[in-house]
N, C-alpha and C. Protein backbone atom coordinates (compact mmCIF):
# COMPACT_ATOMS: atom_id res chain seq x y z
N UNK A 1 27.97 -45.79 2.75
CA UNK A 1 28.69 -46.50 1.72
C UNK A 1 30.18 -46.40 2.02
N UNK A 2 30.80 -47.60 2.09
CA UNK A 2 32.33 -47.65 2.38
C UNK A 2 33.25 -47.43 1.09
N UNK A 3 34.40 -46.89 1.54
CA UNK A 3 35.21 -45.96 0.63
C UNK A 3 35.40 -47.20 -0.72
N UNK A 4 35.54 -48.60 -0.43
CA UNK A 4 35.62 -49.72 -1.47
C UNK A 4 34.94 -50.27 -2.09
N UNK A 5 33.42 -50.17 -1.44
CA UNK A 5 32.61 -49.78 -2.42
C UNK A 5 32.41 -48.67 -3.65
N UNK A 6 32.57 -47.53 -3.01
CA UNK A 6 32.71 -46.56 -4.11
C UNK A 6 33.77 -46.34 -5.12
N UNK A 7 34.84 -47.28 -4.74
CA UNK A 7 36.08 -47.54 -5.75
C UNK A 7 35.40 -48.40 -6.74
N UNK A 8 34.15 -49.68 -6.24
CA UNK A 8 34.36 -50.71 -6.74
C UNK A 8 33.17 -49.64 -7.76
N UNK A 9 32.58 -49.30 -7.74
CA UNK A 9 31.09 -48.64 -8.41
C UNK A 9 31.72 -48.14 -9.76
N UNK A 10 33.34 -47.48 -9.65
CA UNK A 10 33.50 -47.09 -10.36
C UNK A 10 33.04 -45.37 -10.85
N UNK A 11 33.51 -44.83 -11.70
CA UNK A 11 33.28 -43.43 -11.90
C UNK A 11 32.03 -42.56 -12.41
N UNK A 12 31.46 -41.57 -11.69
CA UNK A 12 30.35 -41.38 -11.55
C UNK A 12 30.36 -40.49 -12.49
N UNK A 13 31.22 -39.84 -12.87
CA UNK A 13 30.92 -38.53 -14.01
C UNK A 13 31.32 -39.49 -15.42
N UNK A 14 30.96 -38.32 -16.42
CA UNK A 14 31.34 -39.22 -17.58
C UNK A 14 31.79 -37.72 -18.62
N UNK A 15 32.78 -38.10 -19.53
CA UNK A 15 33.27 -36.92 -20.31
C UNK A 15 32.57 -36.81 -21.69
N UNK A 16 31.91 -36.03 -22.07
CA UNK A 16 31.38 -36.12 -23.26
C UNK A 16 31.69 -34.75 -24.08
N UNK A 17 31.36 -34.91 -25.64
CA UNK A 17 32.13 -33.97 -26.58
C UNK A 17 31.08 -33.87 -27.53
N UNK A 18 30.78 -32.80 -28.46
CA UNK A 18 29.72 -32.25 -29.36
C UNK A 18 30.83 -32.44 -30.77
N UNK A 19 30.43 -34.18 -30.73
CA UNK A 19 30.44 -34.27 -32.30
C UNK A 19 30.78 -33.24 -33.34
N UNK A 20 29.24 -32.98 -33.13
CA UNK A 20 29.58 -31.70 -34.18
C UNK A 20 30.60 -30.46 -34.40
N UNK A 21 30.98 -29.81 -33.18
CA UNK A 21 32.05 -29.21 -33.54
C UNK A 21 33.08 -29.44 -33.55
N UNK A 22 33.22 -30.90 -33.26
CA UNK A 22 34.72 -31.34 -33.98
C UNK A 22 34.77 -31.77 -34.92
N UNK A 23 33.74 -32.42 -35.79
CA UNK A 23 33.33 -32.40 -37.42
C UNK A 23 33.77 -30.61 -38.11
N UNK A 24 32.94 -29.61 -37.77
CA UNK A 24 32.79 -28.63 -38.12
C UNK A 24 34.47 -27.73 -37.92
N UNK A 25 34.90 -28.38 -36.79
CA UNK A 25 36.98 -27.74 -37.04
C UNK A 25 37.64 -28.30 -38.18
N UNK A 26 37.60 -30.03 -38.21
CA UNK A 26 38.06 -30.50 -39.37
C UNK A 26 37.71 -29.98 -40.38
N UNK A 27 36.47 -30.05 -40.85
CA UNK A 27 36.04 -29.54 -41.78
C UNK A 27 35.96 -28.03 -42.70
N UNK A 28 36.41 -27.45 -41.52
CA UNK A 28 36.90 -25.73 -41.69
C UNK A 28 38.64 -26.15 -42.30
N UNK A 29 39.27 -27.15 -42.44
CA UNK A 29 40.27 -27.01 -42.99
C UNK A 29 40.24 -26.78 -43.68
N UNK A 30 39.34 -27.48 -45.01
CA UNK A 30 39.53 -27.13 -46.37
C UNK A 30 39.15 -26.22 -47.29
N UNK A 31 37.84 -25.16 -46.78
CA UNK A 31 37.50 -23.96 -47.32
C UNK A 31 38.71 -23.10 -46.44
N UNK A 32 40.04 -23.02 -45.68
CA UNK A 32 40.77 -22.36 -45.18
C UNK A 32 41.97 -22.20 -46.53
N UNK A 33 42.55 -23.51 -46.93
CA UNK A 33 43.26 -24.53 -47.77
C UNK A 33 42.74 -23.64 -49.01
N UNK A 34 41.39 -23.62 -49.19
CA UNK A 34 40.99 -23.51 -50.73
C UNK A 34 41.04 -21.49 -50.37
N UNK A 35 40.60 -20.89 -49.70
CA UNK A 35 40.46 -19.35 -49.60
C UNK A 35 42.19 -19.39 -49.79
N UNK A 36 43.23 -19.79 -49.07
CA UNK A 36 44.43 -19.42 -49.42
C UNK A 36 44.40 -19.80 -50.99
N UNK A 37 44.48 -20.84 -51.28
CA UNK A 37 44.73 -20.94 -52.91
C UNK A 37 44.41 -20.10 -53.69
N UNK A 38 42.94 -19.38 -53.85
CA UNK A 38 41.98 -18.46 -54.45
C UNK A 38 43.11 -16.95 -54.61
N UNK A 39 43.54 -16.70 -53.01
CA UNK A 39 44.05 -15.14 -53.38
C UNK A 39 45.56 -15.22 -53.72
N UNK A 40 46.21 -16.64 -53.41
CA UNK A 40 47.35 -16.93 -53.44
C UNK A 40 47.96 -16.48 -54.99
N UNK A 41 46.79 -17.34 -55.49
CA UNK A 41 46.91 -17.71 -57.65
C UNK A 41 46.44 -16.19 -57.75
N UNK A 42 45.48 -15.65 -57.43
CA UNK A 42 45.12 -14.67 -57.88
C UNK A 42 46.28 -13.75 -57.53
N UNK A 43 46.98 -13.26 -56.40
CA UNK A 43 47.79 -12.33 -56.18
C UNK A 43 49.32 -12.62 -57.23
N UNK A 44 49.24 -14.11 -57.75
CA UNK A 44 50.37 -14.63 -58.72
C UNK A 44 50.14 -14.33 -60.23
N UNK A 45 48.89 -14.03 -60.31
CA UNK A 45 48.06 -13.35 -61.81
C UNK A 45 48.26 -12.21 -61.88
N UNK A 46 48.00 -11.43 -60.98
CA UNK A 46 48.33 -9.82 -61.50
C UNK A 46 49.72 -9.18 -60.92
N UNK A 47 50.67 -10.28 -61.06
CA UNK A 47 51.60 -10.12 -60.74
C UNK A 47 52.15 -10.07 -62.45
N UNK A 48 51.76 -11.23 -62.81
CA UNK A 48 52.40 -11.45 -63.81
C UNK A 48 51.82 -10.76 -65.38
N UNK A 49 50.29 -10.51 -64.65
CA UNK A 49 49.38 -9.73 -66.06
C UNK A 49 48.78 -8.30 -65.45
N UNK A 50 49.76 -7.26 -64.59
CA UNK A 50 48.64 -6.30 -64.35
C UNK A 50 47.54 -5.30 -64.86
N UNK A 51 47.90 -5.62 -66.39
CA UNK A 51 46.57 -4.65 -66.76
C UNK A 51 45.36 -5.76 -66.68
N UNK A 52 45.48 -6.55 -66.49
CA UNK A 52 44.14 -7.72 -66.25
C UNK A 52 43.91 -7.76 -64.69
N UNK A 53 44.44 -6.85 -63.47
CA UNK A 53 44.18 -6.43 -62.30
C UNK A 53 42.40 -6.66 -62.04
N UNK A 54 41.58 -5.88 -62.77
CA UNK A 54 40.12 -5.43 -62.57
C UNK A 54 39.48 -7.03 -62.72
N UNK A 55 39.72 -7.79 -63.91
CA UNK A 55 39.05 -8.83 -63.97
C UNK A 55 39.54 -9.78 -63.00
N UNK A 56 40.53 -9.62 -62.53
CA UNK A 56 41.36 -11.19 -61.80
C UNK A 56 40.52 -10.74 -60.30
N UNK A 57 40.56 -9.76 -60.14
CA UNK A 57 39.64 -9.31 -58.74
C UNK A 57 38.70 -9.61 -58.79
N UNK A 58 37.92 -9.45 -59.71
CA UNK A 58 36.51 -9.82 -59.79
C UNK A 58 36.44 -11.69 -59.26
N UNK A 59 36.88 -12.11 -60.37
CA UNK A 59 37.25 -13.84 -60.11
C UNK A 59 37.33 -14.23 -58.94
N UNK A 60 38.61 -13.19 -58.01
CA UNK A 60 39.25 -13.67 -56.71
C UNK A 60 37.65 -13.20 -55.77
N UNK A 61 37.43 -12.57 -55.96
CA UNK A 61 36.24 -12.47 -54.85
C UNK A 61 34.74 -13.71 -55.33
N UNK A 62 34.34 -13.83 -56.50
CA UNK A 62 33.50 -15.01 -56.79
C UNK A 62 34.50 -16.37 -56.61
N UNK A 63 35.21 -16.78 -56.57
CA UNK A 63 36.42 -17.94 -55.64
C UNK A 63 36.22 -17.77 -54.36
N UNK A 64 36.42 -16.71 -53.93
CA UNK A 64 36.54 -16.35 -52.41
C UNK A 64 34.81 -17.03 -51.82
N UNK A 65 34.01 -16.15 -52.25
CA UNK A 65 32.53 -16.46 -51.41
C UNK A 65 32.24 -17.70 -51.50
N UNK A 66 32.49 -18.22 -53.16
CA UNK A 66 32.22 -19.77 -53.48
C UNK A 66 32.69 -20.53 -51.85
N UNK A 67 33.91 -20.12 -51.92
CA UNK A 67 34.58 -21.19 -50.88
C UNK A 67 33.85 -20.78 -49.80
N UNK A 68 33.93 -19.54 -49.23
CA UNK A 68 33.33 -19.55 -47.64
C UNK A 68 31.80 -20.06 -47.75
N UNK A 69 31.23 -20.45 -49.02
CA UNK A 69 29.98 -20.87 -48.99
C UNK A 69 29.69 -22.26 -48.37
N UNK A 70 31.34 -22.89 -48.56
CA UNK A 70 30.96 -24.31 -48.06
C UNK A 70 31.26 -23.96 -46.75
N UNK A 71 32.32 -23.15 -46.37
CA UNK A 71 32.42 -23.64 -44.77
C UNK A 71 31.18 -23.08 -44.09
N UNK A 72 30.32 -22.59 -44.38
CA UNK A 72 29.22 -22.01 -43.67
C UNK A 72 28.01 -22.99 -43.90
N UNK A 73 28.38 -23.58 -44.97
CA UNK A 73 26.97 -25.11 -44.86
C UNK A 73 27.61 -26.10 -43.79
N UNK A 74 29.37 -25.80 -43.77
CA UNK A 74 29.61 -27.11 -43.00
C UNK A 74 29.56 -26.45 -41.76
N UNK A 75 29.11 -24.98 -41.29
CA UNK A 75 28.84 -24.71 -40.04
C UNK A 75 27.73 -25.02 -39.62
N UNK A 76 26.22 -25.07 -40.31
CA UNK A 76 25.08 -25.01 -40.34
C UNK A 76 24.59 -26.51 -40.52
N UNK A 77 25.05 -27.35 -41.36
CA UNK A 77 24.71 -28.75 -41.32
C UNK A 77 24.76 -30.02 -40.35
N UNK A 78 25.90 -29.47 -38.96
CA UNK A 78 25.46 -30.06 -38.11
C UNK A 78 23.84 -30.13 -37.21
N UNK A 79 24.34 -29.12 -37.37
CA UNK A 79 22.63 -28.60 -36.55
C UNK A 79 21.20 -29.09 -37.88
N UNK A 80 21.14 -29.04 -38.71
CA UNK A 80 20.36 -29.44 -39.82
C UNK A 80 20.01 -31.20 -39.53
N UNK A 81 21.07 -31.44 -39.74
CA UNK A 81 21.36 -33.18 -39.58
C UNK A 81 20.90 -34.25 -37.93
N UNK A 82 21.37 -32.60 -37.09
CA UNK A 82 21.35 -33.21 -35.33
C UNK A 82 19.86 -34.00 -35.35
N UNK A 83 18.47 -33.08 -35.70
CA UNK A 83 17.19 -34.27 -35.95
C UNK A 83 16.54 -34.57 -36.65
C-alpha cells in the first residue's frame, strides 16, 4: 500500500470517551455546591446561637448524608442505566 493511499484511507484509530464519567464529574458539582452550603449555614448558626450547638450538629450531619446521597446515586446510575 502506497504512502497516498494511506493518507487517502484516512485515520485508523479513533478517540473515544465514557460518557458516563463525564456525566458523573458534572454532576458531582452540585452535591459539592450543596455539602458546602449545609456546613457553611450550619457553622453561621452556632456562631450566632451557641447553646443550640448539639441540635444544629445533628441537622448539619442529616444535610450532609442527604446530599452525599445524591452524589452516590449519580455515581451508581450510570452503570444502572448503561443496559
Amino acid at each position: 500500500m502506497s504512502l497516498a493511499a494511506t493518507l487517502a484511507a484516512g485515520p485508523t484509530h479513533v478517540i473515544s470517551f465514557n460518557a458516563g464519567a463525564i456525566g458523573y464529574g458534572l454532576a458531582a458539582i452540585g452535591p459539592g455546591i450543596g455539602i458546602g452550603l449545609v456546613f457553611g449555614h450550619a457553622i453561621e448558626a452556632m456562631a450566632r446561637q451557641p447553646e443550640a450547638t448539639g441540635r444544629i450538629s445533628l441537622y448539619m450531619w442529616i444535610g450532609f448524608s442527604l446530599t452525599e446521597a445524591l452524589a452516590l446515586i449519580g455515581l451508581v446510575a450510570p452503570f444502572i442505566f448503561k443496559y
